[in-house]
Protein backbone atom coordinates (compact mmCIF):
# COMPACT_ATOMS: atom_id res chain seq x y z
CA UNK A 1 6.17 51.85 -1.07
CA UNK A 2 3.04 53.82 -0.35
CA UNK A 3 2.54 57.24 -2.31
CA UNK A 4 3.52 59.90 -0.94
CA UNK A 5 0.22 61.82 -2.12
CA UNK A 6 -0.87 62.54 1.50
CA UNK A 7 2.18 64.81 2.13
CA UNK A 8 2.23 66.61 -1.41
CA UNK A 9 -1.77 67.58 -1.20
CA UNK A 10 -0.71 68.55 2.43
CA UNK A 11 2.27 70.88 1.47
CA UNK A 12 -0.18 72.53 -0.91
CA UNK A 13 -2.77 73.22 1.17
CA UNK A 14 -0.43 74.88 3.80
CA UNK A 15 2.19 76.35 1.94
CA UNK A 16 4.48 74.31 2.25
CA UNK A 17 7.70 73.05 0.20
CA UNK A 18 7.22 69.37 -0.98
CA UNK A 19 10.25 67.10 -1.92
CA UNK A 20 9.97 63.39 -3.10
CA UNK A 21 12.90 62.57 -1.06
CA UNK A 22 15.94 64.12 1.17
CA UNK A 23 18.21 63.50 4.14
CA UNK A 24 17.09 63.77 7.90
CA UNK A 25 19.99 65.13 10.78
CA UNK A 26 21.17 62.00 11.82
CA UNK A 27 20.23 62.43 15.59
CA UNK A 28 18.55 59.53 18.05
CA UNK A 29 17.91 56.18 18.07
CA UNK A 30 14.98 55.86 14.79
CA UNK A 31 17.14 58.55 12.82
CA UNK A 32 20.23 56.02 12.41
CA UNK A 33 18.73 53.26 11.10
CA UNK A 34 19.87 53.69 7.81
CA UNK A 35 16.27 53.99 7.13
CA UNK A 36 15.08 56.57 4.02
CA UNK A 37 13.33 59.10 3.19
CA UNK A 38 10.33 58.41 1.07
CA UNK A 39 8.51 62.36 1.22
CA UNK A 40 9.01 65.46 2.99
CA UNK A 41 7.28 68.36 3.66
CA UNK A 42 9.12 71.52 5.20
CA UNK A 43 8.67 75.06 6.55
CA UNK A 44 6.47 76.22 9.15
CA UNK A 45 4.28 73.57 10.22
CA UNK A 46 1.04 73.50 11.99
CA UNK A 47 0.97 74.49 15.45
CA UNK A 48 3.39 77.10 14.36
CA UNK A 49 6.89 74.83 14.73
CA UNK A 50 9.41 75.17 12.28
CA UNK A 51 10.29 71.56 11.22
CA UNK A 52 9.97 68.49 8.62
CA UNK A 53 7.68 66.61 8.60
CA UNK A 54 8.33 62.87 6.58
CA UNK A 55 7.53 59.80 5.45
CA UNK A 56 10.42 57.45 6.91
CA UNK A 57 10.67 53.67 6.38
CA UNK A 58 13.51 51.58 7.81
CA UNK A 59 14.54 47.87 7.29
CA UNK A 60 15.93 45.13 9.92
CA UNK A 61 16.56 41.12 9.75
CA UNK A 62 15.97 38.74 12.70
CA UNK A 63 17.35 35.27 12.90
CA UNK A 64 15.47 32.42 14.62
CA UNK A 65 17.40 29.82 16.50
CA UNK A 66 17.39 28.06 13.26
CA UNK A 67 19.14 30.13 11.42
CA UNK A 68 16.42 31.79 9.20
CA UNK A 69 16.55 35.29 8.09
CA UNK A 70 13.38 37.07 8.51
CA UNK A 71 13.08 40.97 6.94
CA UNK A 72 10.77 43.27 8.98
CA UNK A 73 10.00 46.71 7.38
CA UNK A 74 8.64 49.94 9.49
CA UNK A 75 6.50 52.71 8.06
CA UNK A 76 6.79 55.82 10.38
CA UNK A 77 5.40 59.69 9.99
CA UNK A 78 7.87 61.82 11.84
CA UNK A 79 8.31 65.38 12.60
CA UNK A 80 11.79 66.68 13.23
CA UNK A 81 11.88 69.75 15.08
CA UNK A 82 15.17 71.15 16.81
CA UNK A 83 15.06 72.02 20.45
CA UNK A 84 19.04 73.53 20.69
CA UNK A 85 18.08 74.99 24.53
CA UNK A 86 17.82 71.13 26.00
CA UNK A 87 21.73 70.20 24.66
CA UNK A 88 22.52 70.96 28.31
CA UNK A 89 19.64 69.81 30.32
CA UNK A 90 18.84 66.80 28.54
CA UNK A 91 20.99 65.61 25.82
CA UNK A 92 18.88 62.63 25.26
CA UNK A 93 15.15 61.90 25.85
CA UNK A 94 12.52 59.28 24.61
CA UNK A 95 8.97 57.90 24.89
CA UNK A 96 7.11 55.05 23.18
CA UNK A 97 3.15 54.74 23.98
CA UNK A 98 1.83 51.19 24.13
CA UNK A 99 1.40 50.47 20.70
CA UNK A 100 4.37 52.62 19.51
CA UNK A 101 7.04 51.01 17.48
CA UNK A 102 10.04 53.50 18.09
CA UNK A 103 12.28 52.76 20.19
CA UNK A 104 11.88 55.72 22.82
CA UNK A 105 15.22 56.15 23.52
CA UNK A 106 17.40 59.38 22.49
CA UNK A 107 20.70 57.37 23.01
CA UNK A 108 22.08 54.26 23.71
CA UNK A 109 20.28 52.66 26.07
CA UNK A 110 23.21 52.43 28.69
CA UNK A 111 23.34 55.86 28.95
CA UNK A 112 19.34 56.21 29.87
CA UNK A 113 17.49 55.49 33.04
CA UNK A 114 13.39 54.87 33.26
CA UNK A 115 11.51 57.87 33.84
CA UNK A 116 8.80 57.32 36.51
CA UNK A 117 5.55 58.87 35.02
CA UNK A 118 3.55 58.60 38.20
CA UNK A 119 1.68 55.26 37.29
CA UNK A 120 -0.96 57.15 34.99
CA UNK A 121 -3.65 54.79 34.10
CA UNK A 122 -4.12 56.55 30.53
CA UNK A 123 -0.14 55.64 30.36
CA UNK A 124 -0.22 51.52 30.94
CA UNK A 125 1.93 49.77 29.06
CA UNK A 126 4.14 52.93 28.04
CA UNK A 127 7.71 54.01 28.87
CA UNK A 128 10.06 57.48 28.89
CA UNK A 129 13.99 57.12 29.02
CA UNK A 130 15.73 60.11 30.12
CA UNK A 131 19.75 60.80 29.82
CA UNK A 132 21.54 59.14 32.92
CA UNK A 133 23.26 62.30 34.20
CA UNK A 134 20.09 64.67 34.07
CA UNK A 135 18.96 66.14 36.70
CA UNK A 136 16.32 64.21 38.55
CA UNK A 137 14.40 68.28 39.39
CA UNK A 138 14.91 69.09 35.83
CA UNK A 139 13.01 66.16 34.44
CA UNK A 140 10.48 66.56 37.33
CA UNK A 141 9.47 69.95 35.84
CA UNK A 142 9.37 68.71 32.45
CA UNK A 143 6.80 65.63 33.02
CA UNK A 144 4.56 68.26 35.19
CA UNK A 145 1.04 66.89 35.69
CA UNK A 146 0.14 68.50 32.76
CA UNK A 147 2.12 67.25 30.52
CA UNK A 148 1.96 63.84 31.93
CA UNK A 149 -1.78 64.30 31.14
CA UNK A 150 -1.34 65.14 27.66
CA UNK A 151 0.85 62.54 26.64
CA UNK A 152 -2.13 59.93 28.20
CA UNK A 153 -4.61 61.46 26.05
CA UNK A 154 -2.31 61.42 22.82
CA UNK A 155 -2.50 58.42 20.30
CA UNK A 156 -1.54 54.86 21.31
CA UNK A 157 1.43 54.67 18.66
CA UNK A 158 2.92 58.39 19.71
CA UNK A 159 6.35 58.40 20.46
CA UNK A 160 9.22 60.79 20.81
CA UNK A 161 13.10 60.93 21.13
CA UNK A 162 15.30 64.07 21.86
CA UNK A 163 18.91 63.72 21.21
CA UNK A 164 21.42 66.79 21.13
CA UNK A 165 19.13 69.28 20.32
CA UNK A 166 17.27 67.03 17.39
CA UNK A 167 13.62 66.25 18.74
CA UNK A 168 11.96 63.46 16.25
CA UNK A 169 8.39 62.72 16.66
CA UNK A 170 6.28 60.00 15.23
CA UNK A 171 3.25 57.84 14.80
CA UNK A 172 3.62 54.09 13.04
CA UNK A 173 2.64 53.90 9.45
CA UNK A 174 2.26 56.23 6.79
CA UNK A 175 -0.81 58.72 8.23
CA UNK A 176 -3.09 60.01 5.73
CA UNK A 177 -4.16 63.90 5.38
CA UNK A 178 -6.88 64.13 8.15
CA UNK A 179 -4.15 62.64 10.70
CA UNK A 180 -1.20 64.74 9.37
CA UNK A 181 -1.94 68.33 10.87
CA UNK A 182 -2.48 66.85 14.36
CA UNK A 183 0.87 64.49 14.38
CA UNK A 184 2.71 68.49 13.57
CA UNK A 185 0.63 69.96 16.43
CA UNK A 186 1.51 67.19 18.99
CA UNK A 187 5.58 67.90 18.22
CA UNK A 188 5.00 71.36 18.23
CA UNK A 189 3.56 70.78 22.19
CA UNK A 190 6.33 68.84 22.67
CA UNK A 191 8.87 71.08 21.00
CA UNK A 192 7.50 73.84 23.08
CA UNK A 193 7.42 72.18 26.66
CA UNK A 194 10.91 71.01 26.57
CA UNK A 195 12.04 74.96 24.94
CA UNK A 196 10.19 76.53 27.92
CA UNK A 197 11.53 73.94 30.75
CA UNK A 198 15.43 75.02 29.56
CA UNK A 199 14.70 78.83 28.84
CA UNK A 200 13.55 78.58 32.29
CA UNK A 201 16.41 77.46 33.99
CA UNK A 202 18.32 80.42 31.81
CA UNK A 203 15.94 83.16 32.49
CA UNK A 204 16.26 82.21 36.48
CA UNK A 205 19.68 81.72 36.67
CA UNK A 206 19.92 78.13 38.07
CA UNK A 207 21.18 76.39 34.68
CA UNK A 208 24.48 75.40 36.14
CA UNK A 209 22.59 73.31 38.71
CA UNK A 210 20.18 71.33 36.91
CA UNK A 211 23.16 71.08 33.83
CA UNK A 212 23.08 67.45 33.03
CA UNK A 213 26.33 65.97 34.21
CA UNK A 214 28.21 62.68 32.19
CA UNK A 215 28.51 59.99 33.76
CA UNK A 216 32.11 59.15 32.11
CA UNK A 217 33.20 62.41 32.70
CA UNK A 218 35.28 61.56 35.79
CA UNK A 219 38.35 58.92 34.77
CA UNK A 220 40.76 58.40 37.44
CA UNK A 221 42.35 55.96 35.31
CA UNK A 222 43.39 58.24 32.43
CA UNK A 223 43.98 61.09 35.32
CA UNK A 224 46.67 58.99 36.41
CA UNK A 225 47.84 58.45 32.75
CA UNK A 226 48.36 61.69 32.20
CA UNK A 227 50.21 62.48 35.32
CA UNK A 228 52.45 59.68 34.51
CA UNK A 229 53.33 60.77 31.32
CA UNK A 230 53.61 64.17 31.48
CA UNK A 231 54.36 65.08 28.09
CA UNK A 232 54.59 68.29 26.40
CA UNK A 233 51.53 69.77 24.70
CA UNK A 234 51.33 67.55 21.59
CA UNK A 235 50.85 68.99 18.07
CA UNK A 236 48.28 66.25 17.18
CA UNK A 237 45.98 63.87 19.15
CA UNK A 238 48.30 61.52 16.62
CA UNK A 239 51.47 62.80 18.17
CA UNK A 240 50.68 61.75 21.38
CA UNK A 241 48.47 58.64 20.69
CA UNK A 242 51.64 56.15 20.47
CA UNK A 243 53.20 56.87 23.45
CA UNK A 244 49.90 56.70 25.80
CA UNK A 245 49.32 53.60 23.87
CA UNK A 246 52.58 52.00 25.23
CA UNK A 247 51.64 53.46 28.67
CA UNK A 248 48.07 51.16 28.91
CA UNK A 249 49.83 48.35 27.05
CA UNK A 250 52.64 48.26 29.99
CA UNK A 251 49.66 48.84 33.08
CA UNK A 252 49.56 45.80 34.70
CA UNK A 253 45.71 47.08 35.54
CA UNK A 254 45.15 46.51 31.34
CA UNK A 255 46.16 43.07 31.12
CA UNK A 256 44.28 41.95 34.38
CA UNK A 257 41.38 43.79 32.70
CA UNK A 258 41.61 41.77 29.66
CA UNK A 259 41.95 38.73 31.56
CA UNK A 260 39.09 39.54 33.77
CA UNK A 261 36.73 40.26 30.92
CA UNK A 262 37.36 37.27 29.12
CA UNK A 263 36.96 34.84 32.00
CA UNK A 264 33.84 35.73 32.20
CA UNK A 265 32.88 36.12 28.61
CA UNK A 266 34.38 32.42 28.54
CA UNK A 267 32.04 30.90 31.36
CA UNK A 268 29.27 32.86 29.65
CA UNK A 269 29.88 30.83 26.38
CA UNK A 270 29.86 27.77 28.72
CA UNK A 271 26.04 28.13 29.17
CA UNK A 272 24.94 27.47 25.55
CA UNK A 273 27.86 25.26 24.95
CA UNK A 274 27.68 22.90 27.85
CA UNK A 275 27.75 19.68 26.37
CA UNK A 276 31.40 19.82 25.24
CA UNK A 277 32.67 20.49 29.24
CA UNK A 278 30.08 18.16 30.41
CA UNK A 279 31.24 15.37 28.10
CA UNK A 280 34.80 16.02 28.73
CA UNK A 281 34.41 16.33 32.95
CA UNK A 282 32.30 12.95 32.46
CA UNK A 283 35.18 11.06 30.15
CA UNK A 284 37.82 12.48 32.49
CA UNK A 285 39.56 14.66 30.23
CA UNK A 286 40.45 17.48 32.36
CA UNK A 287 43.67 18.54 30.86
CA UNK A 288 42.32 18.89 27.32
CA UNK A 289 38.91 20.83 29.14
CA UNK A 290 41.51 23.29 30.82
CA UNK A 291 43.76 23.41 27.63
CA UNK A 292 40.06 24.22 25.65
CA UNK A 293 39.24 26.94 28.59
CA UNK A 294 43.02 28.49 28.44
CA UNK A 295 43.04 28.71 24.71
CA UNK A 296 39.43 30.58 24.66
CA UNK A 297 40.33 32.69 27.58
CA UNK A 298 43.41 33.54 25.88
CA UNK A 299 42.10 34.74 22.65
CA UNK A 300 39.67 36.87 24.18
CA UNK A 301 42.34 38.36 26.17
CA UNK A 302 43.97 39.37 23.11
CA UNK A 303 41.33 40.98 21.86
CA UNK A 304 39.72 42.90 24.64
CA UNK A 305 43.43 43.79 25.73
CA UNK A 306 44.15 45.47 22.17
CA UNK A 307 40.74 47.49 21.97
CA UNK A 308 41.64 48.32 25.08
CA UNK A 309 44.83 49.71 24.53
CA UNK A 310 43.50 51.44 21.32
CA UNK A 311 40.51 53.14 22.82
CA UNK A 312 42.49 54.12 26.06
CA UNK A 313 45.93 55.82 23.99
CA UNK A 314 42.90 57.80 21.71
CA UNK A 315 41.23 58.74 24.54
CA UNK A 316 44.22 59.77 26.81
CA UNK A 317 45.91 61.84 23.57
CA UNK A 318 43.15 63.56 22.93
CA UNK A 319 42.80 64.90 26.68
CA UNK A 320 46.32 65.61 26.61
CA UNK A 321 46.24 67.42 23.52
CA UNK A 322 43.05 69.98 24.31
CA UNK A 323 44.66 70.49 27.56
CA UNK A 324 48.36 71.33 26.12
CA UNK A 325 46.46 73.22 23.48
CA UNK A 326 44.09 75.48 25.80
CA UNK A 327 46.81 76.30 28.82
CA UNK A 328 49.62 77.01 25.75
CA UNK A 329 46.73 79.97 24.61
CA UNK A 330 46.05 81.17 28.25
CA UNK A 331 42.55 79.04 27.74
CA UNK A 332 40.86 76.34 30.20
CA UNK A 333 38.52 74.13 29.42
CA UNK A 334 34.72 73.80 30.95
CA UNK A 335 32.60 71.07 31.46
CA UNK A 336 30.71 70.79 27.99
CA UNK A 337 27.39 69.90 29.02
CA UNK A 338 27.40 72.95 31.58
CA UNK A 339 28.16 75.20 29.34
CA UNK A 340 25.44 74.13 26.95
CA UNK A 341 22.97 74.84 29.73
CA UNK A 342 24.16 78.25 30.82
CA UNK A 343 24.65 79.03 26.77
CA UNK A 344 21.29 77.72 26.70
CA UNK A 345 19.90 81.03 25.11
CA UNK A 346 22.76 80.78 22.01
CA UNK A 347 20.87 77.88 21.18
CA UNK A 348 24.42 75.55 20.15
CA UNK A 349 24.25 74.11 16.35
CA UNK A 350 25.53 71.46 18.30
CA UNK A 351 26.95 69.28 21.58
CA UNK A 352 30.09 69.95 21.68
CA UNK A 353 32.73 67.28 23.00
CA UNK A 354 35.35 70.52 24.12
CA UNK A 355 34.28 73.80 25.18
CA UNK A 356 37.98 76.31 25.29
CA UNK A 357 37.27 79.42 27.17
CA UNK A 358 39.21 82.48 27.05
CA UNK A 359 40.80 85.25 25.23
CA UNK A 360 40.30 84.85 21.35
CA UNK A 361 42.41 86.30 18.54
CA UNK A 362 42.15 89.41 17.60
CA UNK A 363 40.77 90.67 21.85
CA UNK A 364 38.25 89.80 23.95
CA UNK A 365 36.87 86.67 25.40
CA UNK A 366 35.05 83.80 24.40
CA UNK A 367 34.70 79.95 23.47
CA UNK A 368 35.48 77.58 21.42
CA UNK A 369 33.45 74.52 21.37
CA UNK A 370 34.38 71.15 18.80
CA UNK A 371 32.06 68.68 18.23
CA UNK A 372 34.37 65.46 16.66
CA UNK A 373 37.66 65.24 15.43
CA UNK A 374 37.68 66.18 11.50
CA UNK A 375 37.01 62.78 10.06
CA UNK A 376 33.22 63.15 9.59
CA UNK A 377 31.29 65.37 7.91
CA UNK A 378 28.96 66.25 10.85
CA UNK A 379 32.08 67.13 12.63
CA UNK A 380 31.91 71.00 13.78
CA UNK A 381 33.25 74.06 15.47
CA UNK A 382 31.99 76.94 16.75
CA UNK A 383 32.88 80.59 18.68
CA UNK A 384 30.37 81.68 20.84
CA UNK A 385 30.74 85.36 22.78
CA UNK A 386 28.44 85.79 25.31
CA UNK A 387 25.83 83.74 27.07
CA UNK A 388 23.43 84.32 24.16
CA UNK A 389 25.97 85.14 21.29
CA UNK A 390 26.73 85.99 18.55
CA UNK A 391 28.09 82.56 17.18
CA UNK A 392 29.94 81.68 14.41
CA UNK A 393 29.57 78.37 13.37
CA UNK A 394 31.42 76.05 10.64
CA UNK A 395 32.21 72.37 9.35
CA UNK A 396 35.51 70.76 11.17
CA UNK A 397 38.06 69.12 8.86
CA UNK A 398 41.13 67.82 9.32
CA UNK A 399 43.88 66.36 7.17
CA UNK A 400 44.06 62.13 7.64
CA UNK A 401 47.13 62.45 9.86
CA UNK A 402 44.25 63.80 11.98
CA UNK A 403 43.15 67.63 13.54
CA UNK A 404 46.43 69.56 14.84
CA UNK A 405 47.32 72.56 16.94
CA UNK A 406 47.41 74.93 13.47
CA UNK A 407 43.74 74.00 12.16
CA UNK A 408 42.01 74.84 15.59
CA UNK A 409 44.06 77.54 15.38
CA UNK A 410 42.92 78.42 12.01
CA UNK A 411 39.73 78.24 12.96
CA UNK A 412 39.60 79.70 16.22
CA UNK A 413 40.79 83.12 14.72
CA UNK A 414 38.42 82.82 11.23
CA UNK A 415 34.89 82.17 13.46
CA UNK A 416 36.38 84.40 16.35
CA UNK A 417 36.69 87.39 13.42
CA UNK A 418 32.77 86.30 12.15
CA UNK A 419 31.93 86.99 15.96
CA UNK A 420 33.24 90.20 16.20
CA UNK A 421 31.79 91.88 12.79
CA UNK A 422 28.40 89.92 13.90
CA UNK A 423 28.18 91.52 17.03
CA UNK A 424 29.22 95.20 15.20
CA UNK A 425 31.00 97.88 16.51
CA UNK A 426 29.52 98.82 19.65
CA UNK A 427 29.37 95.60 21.01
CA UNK A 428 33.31 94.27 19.97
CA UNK A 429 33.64 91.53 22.99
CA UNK A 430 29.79 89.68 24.20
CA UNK A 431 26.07 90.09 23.63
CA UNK A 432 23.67 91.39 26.19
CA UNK A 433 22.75 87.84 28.07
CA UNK A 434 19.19 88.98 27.50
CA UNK A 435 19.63 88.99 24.69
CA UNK A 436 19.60 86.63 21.28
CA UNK A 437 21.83 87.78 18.98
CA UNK A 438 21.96 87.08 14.82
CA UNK A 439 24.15 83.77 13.82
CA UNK A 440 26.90 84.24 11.83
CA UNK A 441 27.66 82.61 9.40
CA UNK A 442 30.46 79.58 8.31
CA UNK A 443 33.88 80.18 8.48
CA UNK A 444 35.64 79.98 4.92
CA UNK A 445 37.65 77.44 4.38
């Protein structure tokens, strides 16, 4: 492990806290690695960012076609900076230079699509990902010219990924002092190009068109789930998780799925495994080669049909439940991307998966957006009144029979109260849009 020296001489000679190790928002492709932490520096960094900026080393095995293990270790600097205006616009973003060894990808990479940078010679040999459902003008005005320049000129191993809010740049290695100062500068450019692009869209009033839109947003499938059950606002995504369960184990749609899938999965594994059809079609043995096919295509029936089934009666329960729970409270629910864009300048702790609006407990209106379902500790909730705030912010639990009716009720009126003593007297129900107002604080639990 190389010292981290270079970061604790650099704290010192800017101010700055120092700590030997810590933990990093778990955000983007780099940042769940399971990598660590081996020194960070935080505060206000150079070119006047507020961020971290870390030593971060991660560790990955290959296997060759022998079956050796090989161990590859990567040494990264990284700033972390948080950009909470983009949620909407772009919830995921990357870049990797030529010689960069991140990834460059905010997400997944099925839910990305190539940026075209305009074939910049200064830029052969790089690539930028952007979320699948952002708008096309949105990321035109982000890679302007000019910032298309700038990211030519910048250092071969650069590279960048935004995702929900968390922006993580980094170089390879471990950079000394001299380099450290200019790797904070770069994500402070950064940090400050994508801020301006979404304040932008706020301050103009055109956030609800360029809102990034997901892709699996629209399910006819579970639409017609839902329509076909028809059952009465559950007290639990539990409650109503069996029943949709039966209804996709019954669909005649699942199990032609499931066989679907796994005929082709099955001819797939016929490619490496060729041999044992060849040598059966060539000895004659075509009832034992379509027994051997059956059997496979069988088992991965099984399988894909039950994940299936599984993901599908979660999925479906959960809709049903936020939509029994927000028409039961006069409520509706909004598109949560969207509203991170034109909530742009409440800058969200988080993305929410459900945004509630309405009337909140206690008078006046407002929303309530949940990010997870209680199991995790990164699960959260929040109230937000107004398009710039107050907000009132706090972890979500739930108990393991899983999040019901009465906690997001509990909740809704504890953060909704926070709101209204945040936003004081004279302002009891939403914040001048103009406006940023103070974050509250957690809700007690």
């Amino acid at each position: 492990m190389t010292s981290p020296g270079p970061l604790e001489a650099f704290a010192k000679a800017h101010d700055l806290r120092f700590r030997a190790g810590g933990s990093l928002p778990q955000h983007g492709h780099l940042l769940t690695r399971g990598g660590r932490v081996e020194g960070l520096v935080d505060g206000t960094l150079p070119g006047g960012v507020e961020g971290t900026l870390a030593y971060y080393t991660y560790t990955y095995e290959t296997t060759d076609s022998d079956g050796n293990s090989t161990t590859h270790t990567r040494h990264f600097t990284i700033v972390v900076t948080s950009v909470p205006q983009s949620i909407g616009f772009m919830p995921s973003l990357g870049f990797h230079a030529a010689k960069s060894e991140m990834a460059g990808i905010g997400a997944s990479l099925e839910q990305m699509v190539q940026v075209d940078l305009g074939g910049h010679a200064g830029l052969k040999g790089s690539r930028c990902y952007r979320y699948k459902g952002a708008s096309e003008m949105w990321t035109r005005r982000l890679f302007s010219p000019a910032l298309v320049d700038w990211l030519a000129r910048s250092e071969d191993d650069l590279g960048f990924e935004l995702a929900d809010g968390v922006l993580t740049t980094g170089r390879g290695g471990q950079l000394g002092s001299a380099a450290l100062a200019g790797l904070c500068e770069e994500a402070a450019h950064l940090t400050a190009a994508i801020a301006a692009e979404s304040e932008e869209d706020s301050n103009t009033g055109v956030a609800a068109g360029d809102a990034a839109k997901d892709p699996k947003a629209e399910d006819p499938r579970m639409e017609a789930a839902l329509r076909a059950m028809a059952v009465d606002p559950p007290e639990s995504i539990v409650a109503a998780e069996r029943a949709f369960r039966g209804h996709v184990a019954r669909s005649p749609r699942t199990l032609g799925r499931a066989l679907g899938y796994a005929a082709v999965i099955a001819l797939l594994l016929n490619i490496p495994g060729a041999a044992i059809p060849i040598l059966l079609a060539v000895a004659g043995s075509w009832a034992l080669l379509a027994a051997i096919e059956l059997v496979l295509i069988a088992i991965l029936a099984f399988f894909i049909f039950r994940k299936d089934v599984r993901e599908s009666g979660r999925k479906y329960a959960a809709e049903a439940f936020y939509r029994g729970y927000a028409a039961a409270r006069g409520m509706r629910l909004e598109e949560p991307l969207r509203f991170a864009a034109t909530h742009a300048d409440a800058k969200l702790p988080f993305r929410p998966d459900r945004v509630i609006v309405g009337p909140l407990p206690g008078g006046g209106e407002g929303s309530f957006c949940v990010h997870g379902d209680g199991s995790k500790r990164t699960d959260r909730v929040a109230v937000v009144i107004g398009p710039a705030g107050p907000i009132a912010e706090s972890e979500l639990e739930a108990e393991p029979q899983g999040l019901t009716a009465k906690d997001l009720d509990t909740y809704l009126e504890q953060l909704a109260g926070e709101d209204r003593a945040s936003a004081g007297p004279s302002t009891p129900n939403c914040a001048s849009p103009g406006t940023a107002a103070p974050r509250a604080g957690s809700a007690p639990q």
